[in-house]
Protein backbone atom coordinates (compact mmCIF):
# COMPACT_ATOMS: atom_id res chain seq x y z
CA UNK A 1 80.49 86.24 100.16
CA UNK A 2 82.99 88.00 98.29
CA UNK A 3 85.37 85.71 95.59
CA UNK A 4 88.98 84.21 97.16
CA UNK A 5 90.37 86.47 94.89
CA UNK A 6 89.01 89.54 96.63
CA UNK A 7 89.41 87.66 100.21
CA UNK A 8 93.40 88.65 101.88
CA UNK A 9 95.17 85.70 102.34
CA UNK A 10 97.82 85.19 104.68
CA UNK A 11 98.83 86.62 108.03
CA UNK A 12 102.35 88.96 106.30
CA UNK A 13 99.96 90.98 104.67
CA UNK A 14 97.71 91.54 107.18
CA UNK A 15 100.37 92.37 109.31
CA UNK A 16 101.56 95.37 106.72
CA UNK A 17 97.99 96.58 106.36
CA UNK A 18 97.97 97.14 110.18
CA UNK A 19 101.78 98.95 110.31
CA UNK A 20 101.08 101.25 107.53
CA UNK A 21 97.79 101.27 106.45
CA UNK A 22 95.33 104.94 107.05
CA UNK A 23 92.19 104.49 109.28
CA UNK A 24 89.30 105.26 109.60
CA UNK A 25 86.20 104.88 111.39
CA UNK A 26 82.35 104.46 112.57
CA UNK A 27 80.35 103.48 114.73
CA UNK A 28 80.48 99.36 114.65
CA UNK A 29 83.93 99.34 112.50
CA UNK A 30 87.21 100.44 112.54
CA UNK A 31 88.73 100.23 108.72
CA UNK A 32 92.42 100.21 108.35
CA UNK A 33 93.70 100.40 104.61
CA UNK A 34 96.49 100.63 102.00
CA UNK A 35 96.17 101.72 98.24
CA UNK A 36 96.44 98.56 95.97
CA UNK A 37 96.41 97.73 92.85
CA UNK A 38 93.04 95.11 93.00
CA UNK A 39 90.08 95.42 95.94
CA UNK A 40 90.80 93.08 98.77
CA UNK A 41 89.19 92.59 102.23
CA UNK A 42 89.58 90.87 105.45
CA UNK A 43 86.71 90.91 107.78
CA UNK A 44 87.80 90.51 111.58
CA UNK A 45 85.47 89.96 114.27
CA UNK A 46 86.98 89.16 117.78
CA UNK A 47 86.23 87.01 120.80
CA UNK A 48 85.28 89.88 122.69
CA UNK A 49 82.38 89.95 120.68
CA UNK A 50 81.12 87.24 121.09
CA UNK A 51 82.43 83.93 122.11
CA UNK A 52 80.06 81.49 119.97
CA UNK A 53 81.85 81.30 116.36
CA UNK A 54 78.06 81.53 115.04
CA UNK A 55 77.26 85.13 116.62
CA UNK A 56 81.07 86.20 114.76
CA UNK A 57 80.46 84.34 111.19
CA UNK A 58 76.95 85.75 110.83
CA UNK A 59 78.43 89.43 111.35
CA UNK A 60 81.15 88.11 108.86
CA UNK A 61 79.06 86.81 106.20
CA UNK A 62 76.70 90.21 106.49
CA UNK A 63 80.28 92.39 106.39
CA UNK A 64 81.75 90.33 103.17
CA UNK A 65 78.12 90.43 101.78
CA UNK A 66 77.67 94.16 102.03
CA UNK A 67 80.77 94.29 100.61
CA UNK A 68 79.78 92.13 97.39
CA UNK A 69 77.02 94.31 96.67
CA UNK A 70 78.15 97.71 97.29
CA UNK A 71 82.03 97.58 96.00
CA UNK A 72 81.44 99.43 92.67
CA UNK A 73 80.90 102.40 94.82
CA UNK A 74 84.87 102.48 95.63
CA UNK A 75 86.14 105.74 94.13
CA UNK A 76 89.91 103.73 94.18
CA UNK A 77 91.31 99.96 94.87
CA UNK A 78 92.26 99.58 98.57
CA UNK A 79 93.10 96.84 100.70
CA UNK A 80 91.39 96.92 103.67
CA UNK A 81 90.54 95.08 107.29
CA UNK A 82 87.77 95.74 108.83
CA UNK A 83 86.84 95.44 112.63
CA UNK A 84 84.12 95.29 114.51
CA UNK A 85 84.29 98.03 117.06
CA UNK A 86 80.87 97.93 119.11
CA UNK A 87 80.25 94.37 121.31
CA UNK A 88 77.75 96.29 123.14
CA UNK A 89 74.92 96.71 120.86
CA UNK A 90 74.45 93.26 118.93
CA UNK A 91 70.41 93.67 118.15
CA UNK A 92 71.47 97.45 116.47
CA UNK A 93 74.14 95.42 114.11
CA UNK A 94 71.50 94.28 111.22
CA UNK A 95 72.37 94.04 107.51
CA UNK A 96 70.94 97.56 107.04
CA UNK A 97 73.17 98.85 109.41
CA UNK A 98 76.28 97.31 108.52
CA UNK A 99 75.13 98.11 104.50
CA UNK A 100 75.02 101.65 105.43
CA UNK A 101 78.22 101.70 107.14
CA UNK A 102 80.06 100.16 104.31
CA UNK A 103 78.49 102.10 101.98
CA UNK A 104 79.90 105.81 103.47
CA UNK A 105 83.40 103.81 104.46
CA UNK A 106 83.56 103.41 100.39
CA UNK A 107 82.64 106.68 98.97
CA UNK A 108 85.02 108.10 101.53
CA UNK A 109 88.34 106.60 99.89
């Protein structure tokens, strides 16, 4: 899981991030983001998905965790939400996948 301090807080910035920021996107996630001056990130996973909170926090946890592991690969600070895209295809969504995805959505900035 990725420190508070690298977490977004509060719904105004959010908000700002979705008005103004660039996107971009693949196959499981859409990633909407604004320059800033530290890395943040806000992983959003809907209903849609899935209804059981279990099914969305375990795609959560794997998102922030990728995240954790592969941020030094960011060629600049953004702040950035990412959704999940896909409810379709829940067994193709493992750690690998959504490593891999994070991985090019970072050296892409």
């Amino acid at each position: 899981m990725l420190p508070r301090s690298q977490r977004i807080q509060g719904s105004d910035f959010l908000e700002k991030i979705k008005r103004r920021g660039l996107r971009k996107s693949s196959p499981f996630f859409g990633f909407t983001y604004l320059p800033a001056d530290k890395p943040q990130f806000a992983v959003v996973v809907s209903t849609r998905f899935d209804k059981r909170a279990i099914a969305r926090n375990l795609i959560r946890r794997r998102t922030y965790e990728a995240l954790k592991n592969n941020l030094s690969l960011a060629k600049k600070s953004v702040s950035a939400i990412i959704t999940l895209r896909s409810y379709r295809k829940l067994e193709q969504l493992t750690y690998e996948e959504i490593e891999k995805q994070i991985k090019q959505f970072l050296k892409n900035l």
